[in-house]
Protein backbone atom coordinates (compact mmCIF):
# COMPACT_ATOMS: atom_id res chain seq x y z
CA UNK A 1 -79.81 242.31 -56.54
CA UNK A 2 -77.98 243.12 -59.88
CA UNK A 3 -76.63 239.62 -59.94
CA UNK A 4 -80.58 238.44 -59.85
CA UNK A 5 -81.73 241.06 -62.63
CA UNK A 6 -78.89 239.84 -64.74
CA UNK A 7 -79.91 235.95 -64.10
CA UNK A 8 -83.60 237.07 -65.24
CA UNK A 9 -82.43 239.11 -68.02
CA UNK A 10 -80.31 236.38 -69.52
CA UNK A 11 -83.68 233.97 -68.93
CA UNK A 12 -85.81 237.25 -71.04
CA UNK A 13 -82.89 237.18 -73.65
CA UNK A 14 -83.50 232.88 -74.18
CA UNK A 15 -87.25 233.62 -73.51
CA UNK A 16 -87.45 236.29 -76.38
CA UNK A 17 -84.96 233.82 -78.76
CA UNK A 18 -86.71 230.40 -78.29
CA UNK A 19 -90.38 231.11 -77.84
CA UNK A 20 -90.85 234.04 -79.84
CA UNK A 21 -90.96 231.33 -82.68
CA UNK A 22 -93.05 228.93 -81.04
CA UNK A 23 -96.87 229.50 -83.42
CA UNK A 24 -100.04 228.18 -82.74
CA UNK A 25 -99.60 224.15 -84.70
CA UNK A 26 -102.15 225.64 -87.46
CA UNK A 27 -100.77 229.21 -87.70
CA UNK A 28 -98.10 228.27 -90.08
CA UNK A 29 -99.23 224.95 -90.76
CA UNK A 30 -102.10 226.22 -93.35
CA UNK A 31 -100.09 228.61 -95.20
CA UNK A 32 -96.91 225.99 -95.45
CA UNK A 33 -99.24 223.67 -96.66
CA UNK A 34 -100.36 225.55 -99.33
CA UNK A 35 -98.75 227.03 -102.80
CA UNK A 36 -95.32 225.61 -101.80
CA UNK A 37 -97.18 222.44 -100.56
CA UNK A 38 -98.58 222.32 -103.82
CA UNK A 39 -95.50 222.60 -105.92
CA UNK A 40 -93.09 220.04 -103.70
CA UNK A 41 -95.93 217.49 -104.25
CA UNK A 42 -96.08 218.05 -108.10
CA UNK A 43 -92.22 217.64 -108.45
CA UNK A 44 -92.17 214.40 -106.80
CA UNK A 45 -95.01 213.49 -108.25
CA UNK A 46 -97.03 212.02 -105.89
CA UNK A 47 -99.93 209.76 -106.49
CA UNK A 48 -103.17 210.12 -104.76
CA UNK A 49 -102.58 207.51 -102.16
CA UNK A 50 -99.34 209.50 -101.18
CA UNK A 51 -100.82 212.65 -100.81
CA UNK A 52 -103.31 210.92 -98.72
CA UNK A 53 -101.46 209.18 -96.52
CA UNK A 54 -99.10 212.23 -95.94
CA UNK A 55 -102.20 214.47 -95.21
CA UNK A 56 -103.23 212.04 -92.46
CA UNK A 57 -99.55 211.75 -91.12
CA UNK A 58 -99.83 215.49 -90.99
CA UNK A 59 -102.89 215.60 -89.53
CA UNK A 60 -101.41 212.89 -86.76
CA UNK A 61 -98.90 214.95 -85.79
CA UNK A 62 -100.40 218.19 -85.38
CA UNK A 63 -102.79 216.47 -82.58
CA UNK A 64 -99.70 215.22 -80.78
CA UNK A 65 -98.19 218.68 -81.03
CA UNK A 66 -101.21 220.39 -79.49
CA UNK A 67 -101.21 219.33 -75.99
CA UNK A 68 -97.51 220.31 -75.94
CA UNK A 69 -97.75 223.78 -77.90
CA UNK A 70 -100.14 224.53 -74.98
CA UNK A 71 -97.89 223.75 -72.54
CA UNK A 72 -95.50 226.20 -74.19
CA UNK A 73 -97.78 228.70 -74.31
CA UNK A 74 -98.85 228.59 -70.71
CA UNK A 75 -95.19 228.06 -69.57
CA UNK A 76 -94.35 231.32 -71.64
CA UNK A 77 -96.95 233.17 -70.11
CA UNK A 78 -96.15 232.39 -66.40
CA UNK A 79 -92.54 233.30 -67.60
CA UNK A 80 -93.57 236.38 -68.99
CA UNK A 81 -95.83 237.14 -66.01
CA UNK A 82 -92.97 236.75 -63.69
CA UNK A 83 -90.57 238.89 -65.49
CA UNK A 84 -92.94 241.66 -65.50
CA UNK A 85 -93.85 241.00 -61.98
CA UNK A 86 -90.78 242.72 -61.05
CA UNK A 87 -90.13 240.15 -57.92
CA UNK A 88 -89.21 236.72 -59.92
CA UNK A 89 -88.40 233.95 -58.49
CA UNK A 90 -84.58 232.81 -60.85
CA UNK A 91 -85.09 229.64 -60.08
CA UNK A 92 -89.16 229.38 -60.58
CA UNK A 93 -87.95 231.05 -63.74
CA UNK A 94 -85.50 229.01 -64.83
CA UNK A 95 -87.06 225.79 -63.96
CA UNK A 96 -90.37 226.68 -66.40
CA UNK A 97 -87.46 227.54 -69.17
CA UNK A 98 -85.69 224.00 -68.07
CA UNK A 99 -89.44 222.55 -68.60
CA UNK A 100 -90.00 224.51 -71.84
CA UNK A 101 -86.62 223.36 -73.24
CA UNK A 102 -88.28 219.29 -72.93
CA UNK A 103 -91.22 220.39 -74.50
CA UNK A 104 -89.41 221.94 -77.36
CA UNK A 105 -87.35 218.35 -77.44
CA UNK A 106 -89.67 216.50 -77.70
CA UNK A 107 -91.48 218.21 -80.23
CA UNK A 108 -87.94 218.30 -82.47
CA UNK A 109 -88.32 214.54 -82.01
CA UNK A 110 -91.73 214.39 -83.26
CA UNK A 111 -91.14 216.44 -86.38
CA UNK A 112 -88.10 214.27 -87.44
CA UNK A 113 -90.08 211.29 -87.20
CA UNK A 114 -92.56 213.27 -89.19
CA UNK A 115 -90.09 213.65 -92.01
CA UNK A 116 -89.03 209.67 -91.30
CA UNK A 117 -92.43 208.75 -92.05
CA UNK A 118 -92.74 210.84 -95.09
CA UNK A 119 -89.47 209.38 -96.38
CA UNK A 120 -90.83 206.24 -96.17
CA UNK A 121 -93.91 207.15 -98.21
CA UNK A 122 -91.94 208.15 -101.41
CA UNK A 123 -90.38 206.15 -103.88
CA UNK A 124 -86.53 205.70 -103.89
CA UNK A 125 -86.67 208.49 -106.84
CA UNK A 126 -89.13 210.65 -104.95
CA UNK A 127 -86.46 210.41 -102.13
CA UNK A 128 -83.55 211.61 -104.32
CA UNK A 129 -86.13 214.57 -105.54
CA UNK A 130 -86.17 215.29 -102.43
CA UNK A 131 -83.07 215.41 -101.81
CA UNK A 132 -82.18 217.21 -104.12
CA UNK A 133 -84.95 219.80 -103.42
CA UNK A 134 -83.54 220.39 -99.88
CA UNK A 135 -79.35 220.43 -101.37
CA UNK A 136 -80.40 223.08 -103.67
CA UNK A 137 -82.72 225.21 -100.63
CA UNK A 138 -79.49 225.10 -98.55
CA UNK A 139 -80.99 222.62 -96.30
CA UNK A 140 -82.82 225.57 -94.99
CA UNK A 141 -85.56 222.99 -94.79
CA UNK A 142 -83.25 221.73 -92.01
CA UNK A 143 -84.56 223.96 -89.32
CA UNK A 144 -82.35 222.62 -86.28
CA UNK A 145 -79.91 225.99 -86.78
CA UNK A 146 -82.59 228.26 -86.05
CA UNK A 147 -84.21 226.38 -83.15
CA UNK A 148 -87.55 224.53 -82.39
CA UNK A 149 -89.52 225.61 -85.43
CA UNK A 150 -90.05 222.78 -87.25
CA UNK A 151 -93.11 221.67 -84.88
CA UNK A 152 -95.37 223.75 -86.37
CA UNK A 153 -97.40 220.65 -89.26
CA UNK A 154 -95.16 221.34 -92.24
CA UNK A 155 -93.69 218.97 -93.27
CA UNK A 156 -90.79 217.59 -94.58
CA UNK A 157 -88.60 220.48 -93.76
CA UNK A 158 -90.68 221.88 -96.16
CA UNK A 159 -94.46 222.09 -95.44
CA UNK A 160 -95.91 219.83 -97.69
């Protein structure tokens, strides 16, 4: 029995640290896009078309992330649900956190190629801008150290 509540408790502890982040795609998304949106797009100084094209990249990707931010929200309910059920099932448990892992894989995928494509869109100097931009942020546009949050329609790293 204790060996079972301290399986479930470790799966609560990953529970609380990887999908406490996880936000509704346009939560964030709007607010990212915004003031600091703004200003990244005014110091690389990007034309109309740009901006375009990067709102409709952005726009791409948030409809792919949908389907699977659902997922992570039901999974994270049934997870919850269980834990408080005070009879779960470990490995029901950690099969939906196995599942929920994927998900949050694939959506890390989809955000980098995010940031690909918006690479491509800029100039070679927009690209050192950019650059530069994230050196001087402490790559804390670079959200891979503090898991699966870069998902959420930014953009690149930075929520343009």
């Amino acid at each position: 029995m204790r060996k079972r509540f301290s399986l479930l408790a470790v799966f609560a502890l990953l529970l609380t640290a990887g999908l406490t982040v996880a936000a509704e795609p346009g939560q964030r998304g709007s607010h990212r896009g915004g003031h600091f949106g703004d200003r990244l797009a005014e110091r690389l100084d990007l034309t109309a078309d740009q901006k375009a094209a990067w709102e409709t990249l952005r726009d791409e990707h948030r409809a792919q992330m949908e389907p699977l931010m659902t997922q992570i929200h039901e999974q994270r309910d049934q997870i919850r649900e269980a834990l408080e059920s005070g009879s779960a099932d470990a490995t029901a448990v950690g099969q939906l956190m196995i599942n929920n892992h994927r998900l949050l894989e694939q959506i890390k995928a989809s955000r980098e190629a995010l940031d690909e494509a918006f690479r491509g869109l800029l100039t070679t100097e927009q690209q050192q801008t950019l650059d530069e931009i994230k050196a001087s942020r402490g790559e804390r546009g670079d959200r891979s150290h503090r898991g699966h949050r870069g998902h959420r329609g930014g953009g690149p790293g930075f929520g343009l």
